[in-house]
Each structure stands twice: as C-alpha cells, then as structure tokens.
Protein backbone atom coordinates (compact mmCIF):
# COMPACT_ATOMS: atom_id res chain seq x y z
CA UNK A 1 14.16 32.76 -6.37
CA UNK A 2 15.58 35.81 -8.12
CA UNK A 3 19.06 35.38 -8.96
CA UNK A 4 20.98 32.06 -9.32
CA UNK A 5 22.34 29.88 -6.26
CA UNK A 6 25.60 30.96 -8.09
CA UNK A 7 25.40 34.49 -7.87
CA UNK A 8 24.04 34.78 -4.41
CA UNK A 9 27.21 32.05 -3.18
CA UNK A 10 29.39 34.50 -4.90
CA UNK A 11 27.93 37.93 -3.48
CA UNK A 12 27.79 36.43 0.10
CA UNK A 13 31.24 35.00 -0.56
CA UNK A 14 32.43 38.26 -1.35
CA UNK A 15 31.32 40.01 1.46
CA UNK A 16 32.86 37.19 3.73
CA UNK A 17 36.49 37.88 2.08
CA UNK A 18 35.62 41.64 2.23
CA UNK A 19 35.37 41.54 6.03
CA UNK A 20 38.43 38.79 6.47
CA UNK A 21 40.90 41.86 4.77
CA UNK A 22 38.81 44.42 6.62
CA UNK A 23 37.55 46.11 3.71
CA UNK A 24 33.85 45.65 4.71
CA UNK A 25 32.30 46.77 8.10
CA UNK A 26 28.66 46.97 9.50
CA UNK A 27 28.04 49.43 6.94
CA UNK A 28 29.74 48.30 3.67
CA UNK A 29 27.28 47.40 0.83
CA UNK A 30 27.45 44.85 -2.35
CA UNK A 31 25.27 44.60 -4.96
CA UNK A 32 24.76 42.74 -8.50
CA UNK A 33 23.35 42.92 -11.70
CA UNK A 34 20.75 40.11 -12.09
CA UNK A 35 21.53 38.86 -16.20
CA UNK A 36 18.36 37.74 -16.10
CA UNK A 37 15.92 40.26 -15.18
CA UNK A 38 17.93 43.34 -14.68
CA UNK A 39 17.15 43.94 -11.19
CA UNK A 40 19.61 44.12 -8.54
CA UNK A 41 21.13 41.47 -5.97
CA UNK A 42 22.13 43.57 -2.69
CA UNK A 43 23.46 42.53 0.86
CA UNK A 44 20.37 43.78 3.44
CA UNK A 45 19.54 46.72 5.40
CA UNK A 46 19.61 43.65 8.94
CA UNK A 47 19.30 40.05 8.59
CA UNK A 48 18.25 37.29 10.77
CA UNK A 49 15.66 39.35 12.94
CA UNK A 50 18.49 41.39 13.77
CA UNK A 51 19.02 45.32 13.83
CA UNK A 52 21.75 45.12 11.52
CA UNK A 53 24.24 42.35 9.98
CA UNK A 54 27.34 41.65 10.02
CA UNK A 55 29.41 40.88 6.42
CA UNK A 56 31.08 37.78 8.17
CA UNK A 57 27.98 35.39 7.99
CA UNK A 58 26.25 36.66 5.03
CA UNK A 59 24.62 33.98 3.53
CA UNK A 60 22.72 33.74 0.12
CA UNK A 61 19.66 33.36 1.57
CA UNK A 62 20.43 36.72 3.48
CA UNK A 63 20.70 38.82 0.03
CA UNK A 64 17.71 40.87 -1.18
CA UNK A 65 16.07 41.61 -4.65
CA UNK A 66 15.14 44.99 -5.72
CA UNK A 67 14.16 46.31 -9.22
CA UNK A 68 16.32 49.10 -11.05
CA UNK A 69 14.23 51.76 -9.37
CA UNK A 70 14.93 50.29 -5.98
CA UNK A 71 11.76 48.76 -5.03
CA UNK A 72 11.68 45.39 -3.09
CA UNK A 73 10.70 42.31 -5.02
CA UNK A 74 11.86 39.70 -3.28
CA UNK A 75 13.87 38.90 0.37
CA UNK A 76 12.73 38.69 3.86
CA UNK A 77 15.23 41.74 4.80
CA UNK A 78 14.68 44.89 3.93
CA UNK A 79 17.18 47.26 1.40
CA UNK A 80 20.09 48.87 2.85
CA UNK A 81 19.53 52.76 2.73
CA UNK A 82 21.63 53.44 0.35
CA UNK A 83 20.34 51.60 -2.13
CA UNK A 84 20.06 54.62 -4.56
CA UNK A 85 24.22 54.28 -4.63
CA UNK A 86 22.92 51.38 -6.71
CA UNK A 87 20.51 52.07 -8.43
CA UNK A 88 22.51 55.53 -9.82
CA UNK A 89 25.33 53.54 -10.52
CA UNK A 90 23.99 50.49 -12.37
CA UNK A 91 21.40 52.68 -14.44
CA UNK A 92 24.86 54.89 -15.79
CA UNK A 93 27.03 51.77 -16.64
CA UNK A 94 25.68 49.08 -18.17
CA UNK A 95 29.26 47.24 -18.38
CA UNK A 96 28.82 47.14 -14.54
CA UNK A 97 27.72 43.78 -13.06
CA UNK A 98 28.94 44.05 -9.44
CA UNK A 99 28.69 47.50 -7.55
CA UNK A 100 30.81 47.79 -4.16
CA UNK A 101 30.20 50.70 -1.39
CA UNK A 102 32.95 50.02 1.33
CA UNK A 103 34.45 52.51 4.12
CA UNK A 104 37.81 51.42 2.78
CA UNK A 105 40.28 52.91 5.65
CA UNK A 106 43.11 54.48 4.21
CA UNK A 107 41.85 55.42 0.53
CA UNK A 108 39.25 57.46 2.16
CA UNK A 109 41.64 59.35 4.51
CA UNK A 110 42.87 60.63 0.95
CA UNK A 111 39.70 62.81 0.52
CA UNK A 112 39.74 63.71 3.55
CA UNK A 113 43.53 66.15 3.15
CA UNK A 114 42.47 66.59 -0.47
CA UNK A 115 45.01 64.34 -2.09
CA UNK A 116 44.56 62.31 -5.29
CA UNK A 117 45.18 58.57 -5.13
CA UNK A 118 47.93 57.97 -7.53
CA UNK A 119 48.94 55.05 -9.20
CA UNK A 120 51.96 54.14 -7.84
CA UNK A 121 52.40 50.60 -8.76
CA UNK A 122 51.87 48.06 -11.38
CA UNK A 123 48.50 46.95 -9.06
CA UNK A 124 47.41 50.38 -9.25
CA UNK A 125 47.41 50.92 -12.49
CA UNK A 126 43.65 49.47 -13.05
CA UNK A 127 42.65 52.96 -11.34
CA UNK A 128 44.27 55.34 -14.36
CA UNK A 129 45.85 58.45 -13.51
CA UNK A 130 43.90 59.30 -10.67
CA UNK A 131 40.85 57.82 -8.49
CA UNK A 132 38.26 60.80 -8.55
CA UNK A 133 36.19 61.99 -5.73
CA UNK A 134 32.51 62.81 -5.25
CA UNK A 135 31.98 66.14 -3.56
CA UNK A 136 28.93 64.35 -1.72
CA UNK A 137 29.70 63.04 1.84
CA UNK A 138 26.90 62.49 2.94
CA UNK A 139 25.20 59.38 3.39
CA UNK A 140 23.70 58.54 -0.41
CA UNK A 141 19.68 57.62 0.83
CA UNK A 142 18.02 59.76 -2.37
CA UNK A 143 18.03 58.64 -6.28
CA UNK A 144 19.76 62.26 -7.21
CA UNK A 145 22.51 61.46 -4.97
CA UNK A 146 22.69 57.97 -6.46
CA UNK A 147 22.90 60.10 -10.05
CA UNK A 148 25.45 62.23 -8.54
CA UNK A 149 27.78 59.26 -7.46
CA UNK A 150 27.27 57.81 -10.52
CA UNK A 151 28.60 60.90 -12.52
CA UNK A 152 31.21 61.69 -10.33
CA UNK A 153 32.43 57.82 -11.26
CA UNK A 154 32.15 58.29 -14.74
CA UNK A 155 33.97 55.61 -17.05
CA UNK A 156 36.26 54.44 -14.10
CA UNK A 157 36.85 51.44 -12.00
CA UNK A 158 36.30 53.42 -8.53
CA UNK A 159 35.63 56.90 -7.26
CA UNK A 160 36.06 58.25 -3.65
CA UNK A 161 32.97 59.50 -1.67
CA UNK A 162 34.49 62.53 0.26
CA UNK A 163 35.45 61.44 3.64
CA UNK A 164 32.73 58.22 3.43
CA UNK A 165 34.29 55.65 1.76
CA UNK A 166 34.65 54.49 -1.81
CA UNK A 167 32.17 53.20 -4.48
CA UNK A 168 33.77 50.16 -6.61
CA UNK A 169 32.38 48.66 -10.02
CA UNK A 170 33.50 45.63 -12.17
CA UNK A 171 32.09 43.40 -15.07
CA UNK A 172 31.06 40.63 -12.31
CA UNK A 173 31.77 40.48 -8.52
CA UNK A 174 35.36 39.03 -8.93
CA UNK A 175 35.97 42.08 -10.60
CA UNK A 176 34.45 44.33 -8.02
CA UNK A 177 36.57 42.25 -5.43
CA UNK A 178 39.50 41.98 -6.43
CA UNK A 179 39.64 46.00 -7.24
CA UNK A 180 38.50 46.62 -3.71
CA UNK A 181 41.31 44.91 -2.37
CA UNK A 182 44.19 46.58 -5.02
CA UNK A 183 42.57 50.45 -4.18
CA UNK A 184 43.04 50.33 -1.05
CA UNK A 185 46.75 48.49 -1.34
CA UNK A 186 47.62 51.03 -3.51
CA UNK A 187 46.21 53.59 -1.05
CA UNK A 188 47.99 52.23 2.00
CA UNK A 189 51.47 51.80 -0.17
CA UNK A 190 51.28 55.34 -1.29
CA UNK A 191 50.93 56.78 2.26
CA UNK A 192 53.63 54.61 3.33
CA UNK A 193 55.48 55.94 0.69
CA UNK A 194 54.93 59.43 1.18
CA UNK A 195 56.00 59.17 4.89
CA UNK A 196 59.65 58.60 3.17
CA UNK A 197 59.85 61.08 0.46
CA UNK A 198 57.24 62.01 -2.18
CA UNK A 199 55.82 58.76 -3.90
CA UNK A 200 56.10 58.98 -8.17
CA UNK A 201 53.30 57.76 -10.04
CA UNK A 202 53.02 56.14 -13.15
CA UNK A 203 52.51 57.74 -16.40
CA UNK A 204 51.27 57.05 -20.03
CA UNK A 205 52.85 54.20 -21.73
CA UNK A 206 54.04 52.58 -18.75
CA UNK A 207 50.54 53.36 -16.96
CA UNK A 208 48.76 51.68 -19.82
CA UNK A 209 51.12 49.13 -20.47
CA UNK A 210 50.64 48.06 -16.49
CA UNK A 211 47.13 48.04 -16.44
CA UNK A 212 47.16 45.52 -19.90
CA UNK A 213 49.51 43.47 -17.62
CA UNK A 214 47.42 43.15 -14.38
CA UNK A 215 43.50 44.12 -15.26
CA UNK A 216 42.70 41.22 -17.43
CA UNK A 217 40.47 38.21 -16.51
CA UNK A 218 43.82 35.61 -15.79
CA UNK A 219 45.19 37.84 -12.98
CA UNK A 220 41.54 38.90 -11.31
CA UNK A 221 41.50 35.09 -11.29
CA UNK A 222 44.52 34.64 -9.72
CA UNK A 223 43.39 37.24 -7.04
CA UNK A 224 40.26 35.84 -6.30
CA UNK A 225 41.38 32.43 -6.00
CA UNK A 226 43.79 33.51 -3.58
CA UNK A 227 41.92 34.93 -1.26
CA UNK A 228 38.97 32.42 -1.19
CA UNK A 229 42.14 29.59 -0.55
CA UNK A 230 43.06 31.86 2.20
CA UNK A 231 39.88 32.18 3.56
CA UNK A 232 39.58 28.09 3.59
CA UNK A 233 43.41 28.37 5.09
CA UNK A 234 41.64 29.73 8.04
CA UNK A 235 38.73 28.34 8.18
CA UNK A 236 36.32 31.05 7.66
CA UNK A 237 34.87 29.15 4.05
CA UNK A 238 34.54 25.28 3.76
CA UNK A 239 36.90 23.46 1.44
C-alpha cells in the first residue's frame, strides 16, 4: 500500500479535526506528498459505496493514490474532481508536503467584497502582509486551472480562491492544519474587528518578528496537539 499507515492516520486525522472546527465540509479536499514515490495521498471523490463522504469518518483506508499527473494508482474510491488543485500546486512547490482545499467560511467572504486578509495578530502573521486571491472561482477540474492556482499562490502559506474557498500548503500535514485553523481565526478576528472601527495590521519588523515567534515547528506542535487532545476530550478520536 502506497503511503505509510502513518501518513494515511495523519491525513484522515486531519480531516476529522478539520470537520470538528468546521473548516472542512462535503466538499473540502486534503492531499499529501508521498516521500517515497512522489505521488499524491488525497481524501476521495465518495467512499464506502457512497455518493459522496463525509470528512468526519475518513479513515486511512478511505484515502486514494494518484501519480503527479493525477492518474489513479491505487484506492478503491475514485479522485475528487479537483484533483488538478493538486497536482498544480505540488508540481510548483516542492517544499509543499500537505496541500489543503477548504470552503473556509469567513476568509472566503473576504474575496467576495474585495478585501485583503490582513494580518492582524501575532497568529496571523504566518500569512505575510496579505493572503492573495486567485481570480478563478470556478470549480478547479482542469490541469491549467490547477497551474493557475498554483501561481496565484506563489511562495505563500495560503491564497484565496475568489468566492470558493481557500487553498492551504505546509511542509507536512501538521503544517497544513494548523494554518487552516489560524487563516481563518485571523479572518473571523479581523471582521469582528472591523465591525468596531478599522482593524490595524502588522507591519515589517514586528510582522517578521511575529511570524519567527509563532511559525516554527514547537508552536505548530503545540497546535496540533491541542486539537487532537480536544478531539479525544470529546470523543470523536480514541485515546
């Protein structure tokens, strides 16, 4: 089986978490790098005979293998249809081990008005000066779209699909997680904030000084740990 035990647990895992914050609906994605072959590690089109799936019971078994081109090699489900989100993305940064497409409610509503997500706090710092947007908002089924999303990304941790939802990246899927979960706190804080007054974001030094502080592998630790204790807390993962 393509892919170790450890790496599908994880990827399943992460979906499970994804959908306990509401981050990851019936059509949020997550993918991997495979180390070992290159090809790609991605939650399924439907699983278990179904006509979908559902992120709360994804199982390892569930996950399917394609190659970097987006062909099938291994899986009894079939690839979601935007797989070329992956495949674009993956192919463009090689530092990129874990690839997240979620419908991420309020950062999304910020494309929608035409407003830039701003770092406006130490946890949003990770995102630079601004989160930028792909013009593309349509759903991402053909490999030039996948290039397109993949250039609109660029060098940075996230990038906004206009009006669709977000595309995430990180050097494994801890990474990828735990910057799901600070865009879209940083998204909700700054419309909170703007409701009150106009919210200031952080520049330069202090901008680069935050994100030495909080993007580092202790603190995406932290994060992660957190949320899979809180996900035992309630009983949605076993001790």
């Amino acid at each position: 089986m393509q892919g170790s035990k450890e790496l599908r647990e994880k990827l399943a895992t992460a979906c499970r978490l994804l959908y306990m914050e509401g981050l990851m609906d019936h059509a949020g994605l997550a993918g991997a790098r495979i180390p070992e072959t290159g090809n790609l590690l991605l939650n399924p089109r439907e699983m278990r005979g179904t006509p979908g799936r559902h992120p709360g019971i994804m199982a390892a078994d569930d996950l399917v293998v394609v190659d970097p081109e987006g062909r099938k090699v291994e899986g009894e489900n079939n690839p979601p249809s935007e797989t070329p989100i992956f495949t674009g993305v993956f192919r463009a940064r090689p530092d990129a081990m874990a690839v997240f497409h979620l419908h991420l409610p309020t950062a999304t509503l910020f494309s929608v008005v035409g407003k830039p997500i701003l770092p406006i706090g130490v946890m949003g710092s990770p995102f630079g000066e601004s989160v930028p947007v792909c013009a593309d908002g349509t759903l991402i089924q053909r490999p030039e779209q996948g290039d397109g999303v993949a250039r609109a990304l660029g060098n940075s941790l996230a990038v906004i699909l206009q009006g669709h939802g977000a595309v995430i990246v990180g050097g494994s899927v801890e990474e990828a997680f735990v910057a799901s979960v600070l865009l879209e706190d940083n998204a909700v804080r700054q419309y909170r904030a703007a409701m009150i007054g106009t919210p200031r974001a952080m520049e330069r030094g202090e901008l680069e000084e935050a994100r030495r502080q909080v993007w580092n592998p202790k603190v995406v630790a932290k994060i992660w740990t957190f949320y899979l204790l809180k996900a035992q807390a309630q009983g949605l993962l076993e001790g």
